[in-house]
N, C-alpha and C. Protein backbone atom coordinates (compact mmCIF):
# COMPACT_ATOMS: atom_id res chain seq x y z
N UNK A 1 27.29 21.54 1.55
CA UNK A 1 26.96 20.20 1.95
C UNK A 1 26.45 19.40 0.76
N UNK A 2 26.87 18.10 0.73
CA UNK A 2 26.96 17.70 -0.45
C UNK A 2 25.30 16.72 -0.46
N UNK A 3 25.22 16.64 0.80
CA UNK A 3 24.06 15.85 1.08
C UNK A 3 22.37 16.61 0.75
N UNK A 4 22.44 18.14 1.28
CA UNK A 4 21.38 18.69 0.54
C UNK A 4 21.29 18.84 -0.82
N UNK A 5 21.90 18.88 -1.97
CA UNK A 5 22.07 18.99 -3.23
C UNK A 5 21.80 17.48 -3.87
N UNK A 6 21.61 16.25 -2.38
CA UNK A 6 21.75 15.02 -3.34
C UNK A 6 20.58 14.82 -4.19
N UNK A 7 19.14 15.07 -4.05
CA UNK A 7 18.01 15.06 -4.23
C UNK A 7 18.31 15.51 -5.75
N UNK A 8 18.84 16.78 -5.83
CA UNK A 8 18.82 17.47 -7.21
C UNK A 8 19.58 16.46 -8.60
N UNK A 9 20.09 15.34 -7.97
CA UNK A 9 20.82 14.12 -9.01
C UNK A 9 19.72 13.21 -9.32
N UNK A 10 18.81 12.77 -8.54
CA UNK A 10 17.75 11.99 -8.77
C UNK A 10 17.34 11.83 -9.91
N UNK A 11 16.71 10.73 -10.51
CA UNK A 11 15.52 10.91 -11.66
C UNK A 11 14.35 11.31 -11.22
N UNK A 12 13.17 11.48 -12.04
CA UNK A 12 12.36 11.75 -11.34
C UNK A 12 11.38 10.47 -10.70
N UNK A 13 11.77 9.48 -11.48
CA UNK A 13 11.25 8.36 -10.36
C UNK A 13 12.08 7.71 -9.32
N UNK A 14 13.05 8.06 -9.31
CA UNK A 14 13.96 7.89 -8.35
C UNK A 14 13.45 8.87 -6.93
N UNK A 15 13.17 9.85 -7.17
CA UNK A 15 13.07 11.05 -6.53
C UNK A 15 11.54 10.30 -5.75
N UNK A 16 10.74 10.16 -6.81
CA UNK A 16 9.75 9.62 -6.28
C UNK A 16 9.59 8.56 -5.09
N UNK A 17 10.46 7.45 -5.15
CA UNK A 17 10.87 6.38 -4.79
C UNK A 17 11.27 6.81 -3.36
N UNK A 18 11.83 7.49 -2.91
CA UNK A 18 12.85 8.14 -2.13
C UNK A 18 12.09 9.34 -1.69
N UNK A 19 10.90 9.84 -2.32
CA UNK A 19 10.12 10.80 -1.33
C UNK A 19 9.14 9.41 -0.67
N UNK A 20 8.42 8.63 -1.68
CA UNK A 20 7.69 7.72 -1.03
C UNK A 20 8.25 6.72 0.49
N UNK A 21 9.46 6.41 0.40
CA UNK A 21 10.22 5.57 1.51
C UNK A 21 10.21 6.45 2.88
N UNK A 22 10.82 7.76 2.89
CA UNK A 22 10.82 8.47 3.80
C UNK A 22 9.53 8.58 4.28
N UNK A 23 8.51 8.90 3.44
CA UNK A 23 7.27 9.18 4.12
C UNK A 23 6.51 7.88 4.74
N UNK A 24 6.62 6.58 4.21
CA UNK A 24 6.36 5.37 4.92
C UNK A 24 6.93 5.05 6.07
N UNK A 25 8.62 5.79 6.29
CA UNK A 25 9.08 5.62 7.53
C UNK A 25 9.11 6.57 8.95
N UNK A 26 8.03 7.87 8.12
CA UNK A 26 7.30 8.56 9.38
C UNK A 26 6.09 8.26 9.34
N UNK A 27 5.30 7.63 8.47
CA UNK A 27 3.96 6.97 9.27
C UNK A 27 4.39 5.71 10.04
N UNK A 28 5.27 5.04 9.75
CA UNK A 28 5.46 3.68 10.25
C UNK A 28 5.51 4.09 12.11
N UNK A 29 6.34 5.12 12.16
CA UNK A 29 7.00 5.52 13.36
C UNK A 29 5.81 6.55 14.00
N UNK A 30 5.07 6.96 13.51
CA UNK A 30 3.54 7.66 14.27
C UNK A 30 2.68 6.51 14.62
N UNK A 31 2.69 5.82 13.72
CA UNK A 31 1.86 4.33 13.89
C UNK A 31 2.01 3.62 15.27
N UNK A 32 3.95 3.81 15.52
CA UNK A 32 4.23 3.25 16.53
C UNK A 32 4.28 3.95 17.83
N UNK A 33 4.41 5.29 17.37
CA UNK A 33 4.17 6.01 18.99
C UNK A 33 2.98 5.56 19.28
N UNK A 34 1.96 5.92 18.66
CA UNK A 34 0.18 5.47 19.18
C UNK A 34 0.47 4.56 19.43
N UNK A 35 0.74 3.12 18.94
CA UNK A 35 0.60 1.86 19.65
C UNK A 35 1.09 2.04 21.08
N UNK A 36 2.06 2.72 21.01
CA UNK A 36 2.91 2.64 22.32
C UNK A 36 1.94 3.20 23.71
N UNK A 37 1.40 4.60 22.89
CA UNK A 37 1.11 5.26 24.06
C UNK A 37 -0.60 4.67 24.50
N UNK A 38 -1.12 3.96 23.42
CA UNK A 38 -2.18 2.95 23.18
C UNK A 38 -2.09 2.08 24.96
N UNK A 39 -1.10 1.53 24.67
CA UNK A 39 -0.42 0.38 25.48
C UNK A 39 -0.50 1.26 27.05
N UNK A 40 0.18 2.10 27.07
CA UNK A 40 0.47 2.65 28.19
C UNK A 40 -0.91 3.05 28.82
N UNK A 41 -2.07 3.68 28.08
CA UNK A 41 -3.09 4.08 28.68
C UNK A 41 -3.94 3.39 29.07
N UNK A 42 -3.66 1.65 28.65
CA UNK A 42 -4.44 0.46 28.85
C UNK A 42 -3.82 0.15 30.68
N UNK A 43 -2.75 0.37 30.76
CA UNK A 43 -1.74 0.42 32.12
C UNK A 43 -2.49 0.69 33.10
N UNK A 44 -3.40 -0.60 33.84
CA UNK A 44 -3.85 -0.09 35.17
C UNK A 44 -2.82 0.84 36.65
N UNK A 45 -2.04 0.34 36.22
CA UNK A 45 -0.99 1.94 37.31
C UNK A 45 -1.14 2.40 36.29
N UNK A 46 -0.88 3.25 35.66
CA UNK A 46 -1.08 4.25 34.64
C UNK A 46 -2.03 5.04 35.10
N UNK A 47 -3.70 4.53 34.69
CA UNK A 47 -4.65 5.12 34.93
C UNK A 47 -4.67 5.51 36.32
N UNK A 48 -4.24 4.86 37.25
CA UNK A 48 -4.04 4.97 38.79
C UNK A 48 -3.00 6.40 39.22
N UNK A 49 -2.20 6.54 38.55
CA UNK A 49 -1.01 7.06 38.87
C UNK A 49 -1.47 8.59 38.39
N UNK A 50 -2.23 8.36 36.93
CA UNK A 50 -2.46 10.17 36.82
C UNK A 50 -3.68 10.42 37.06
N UNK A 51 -4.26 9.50 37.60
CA UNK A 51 -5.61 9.84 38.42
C UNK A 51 -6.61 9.94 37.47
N UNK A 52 -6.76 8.99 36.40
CA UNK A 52 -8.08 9.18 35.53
C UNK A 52 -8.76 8.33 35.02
N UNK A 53 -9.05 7.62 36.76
CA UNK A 53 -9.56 6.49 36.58
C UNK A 53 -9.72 5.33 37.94
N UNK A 54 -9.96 4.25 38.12
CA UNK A 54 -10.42 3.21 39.08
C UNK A 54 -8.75 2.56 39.13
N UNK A 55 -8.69 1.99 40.55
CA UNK A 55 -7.32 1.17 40.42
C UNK A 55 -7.60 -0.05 39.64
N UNK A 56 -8.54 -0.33 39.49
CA UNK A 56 -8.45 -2.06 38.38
C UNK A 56 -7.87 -1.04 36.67
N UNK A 57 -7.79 0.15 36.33
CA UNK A 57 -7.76 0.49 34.71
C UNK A 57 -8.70 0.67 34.47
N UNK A 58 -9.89 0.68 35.20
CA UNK A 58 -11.24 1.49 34.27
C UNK A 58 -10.98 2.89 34.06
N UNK A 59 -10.99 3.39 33.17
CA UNK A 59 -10.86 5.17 32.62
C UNK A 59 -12.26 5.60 32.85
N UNK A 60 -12.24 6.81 33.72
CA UNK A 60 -13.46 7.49 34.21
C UNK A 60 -13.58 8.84 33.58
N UNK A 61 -12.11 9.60 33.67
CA UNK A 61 -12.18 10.77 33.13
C UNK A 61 -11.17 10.14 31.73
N UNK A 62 -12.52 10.60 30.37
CA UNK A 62 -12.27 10.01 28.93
C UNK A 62 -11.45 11.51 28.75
N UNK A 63 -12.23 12.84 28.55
CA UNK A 63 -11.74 13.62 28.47
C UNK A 63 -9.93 13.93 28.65
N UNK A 64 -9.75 13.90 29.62
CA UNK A 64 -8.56 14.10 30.14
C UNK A 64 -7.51 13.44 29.84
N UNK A 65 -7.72 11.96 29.55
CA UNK A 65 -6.98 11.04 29.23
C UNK A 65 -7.13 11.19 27.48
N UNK A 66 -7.84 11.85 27.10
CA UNK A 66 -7.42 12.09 25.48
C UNK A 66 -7.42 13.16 25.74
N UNK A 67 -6.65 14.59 26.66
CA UNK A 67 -5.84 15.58 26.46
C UNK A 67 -4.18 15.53 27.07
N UNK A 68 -4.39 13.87 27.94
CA UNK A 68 -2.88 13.72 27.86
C UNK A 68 -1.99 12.90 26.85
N UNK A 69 -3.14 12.43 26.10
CA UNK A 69 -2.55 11.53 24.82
C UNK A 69 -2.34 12.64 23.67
N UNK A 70 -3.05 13.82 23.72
CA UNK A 70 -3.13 14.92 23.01
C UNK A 70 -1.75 15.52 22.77
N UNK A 71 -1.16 15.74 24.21
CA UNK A 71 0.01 16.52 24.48
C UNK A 71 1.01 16.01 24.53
N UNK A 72 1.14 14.28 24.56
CA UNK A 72 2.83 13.73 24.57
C UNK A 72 2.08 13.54 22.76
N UNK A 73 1.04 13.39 21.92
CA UNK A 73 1.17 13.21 20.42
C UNK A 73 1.72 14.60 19.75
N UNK A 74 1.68 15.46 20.25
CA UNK A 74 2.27 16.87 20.10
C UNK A 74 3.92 17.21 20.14
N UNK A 75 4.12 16.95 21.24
CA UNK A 75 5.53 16.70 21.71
C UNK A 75 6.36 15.82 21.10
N UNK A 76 5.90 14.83 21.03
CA UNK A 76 6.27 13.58 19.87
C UNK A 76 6.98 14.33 18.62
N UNK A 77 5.40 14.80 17.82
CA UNK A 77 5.93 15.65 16.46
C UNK A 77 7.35 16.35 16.63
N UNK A 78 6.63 17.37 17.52
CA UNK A 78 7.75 19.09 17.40
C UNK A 78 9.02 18.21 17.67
N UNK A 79 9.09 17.50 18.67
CA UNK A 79 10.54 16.76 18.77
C UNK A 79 11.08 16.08 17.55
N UNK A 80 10.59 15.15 17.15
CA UNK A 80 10.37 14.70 15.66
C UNK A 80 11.06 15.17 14.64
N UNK A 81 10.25 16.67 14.33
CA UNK A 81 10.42 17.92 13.69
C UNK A 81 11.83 18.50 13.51
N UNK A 82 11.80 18.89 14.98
CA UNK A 82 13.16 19.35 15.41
C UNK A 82 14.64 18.98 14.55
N UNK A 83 14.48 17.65 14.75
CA UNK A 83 15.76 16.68 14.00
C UNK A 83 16.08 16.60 13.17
């Protein structure tokens, strides 16, 4: 594959350039899952629906609701990863 060997043509600030971009475009995209899932936990059905919390969106159980933000930020990665 001609595509894993491309790295090895680089300069080394090229290389640099091109490790730095990739890595700005997986924080950019972690940045944006949190916002997302940010958003969702603000979701009065939300809080209603998995039960951790008042029907107006008040969050009662803090705990819980940062071990389900825990486990789709997990899932996120390994999926992520995977690719």
């Amino acid at each position: 594959m001609a595509f894993t060997s491309f790295w090895k043509r680089l300069s080394p600030t090229q290389l640099n350039i091109a490790i730095q971009a990739f890595s700005l475009i997986a924080i950019f995209f972690e940045g944006y899952d949190q916002g997302v899932m940010g958003g969702v936990n603000a979701s009065p059905r939300y809080v209603q629906e998995v039960g951790i919390g008042l029907p107006d969106g008040t969050v009662t159980k803090t705990t819980t609701q940062g071990g389900i933000v825990s486990i789709v930020g997990l899932s996120i990665r390994r999926n992520t990863d995977a690719r």
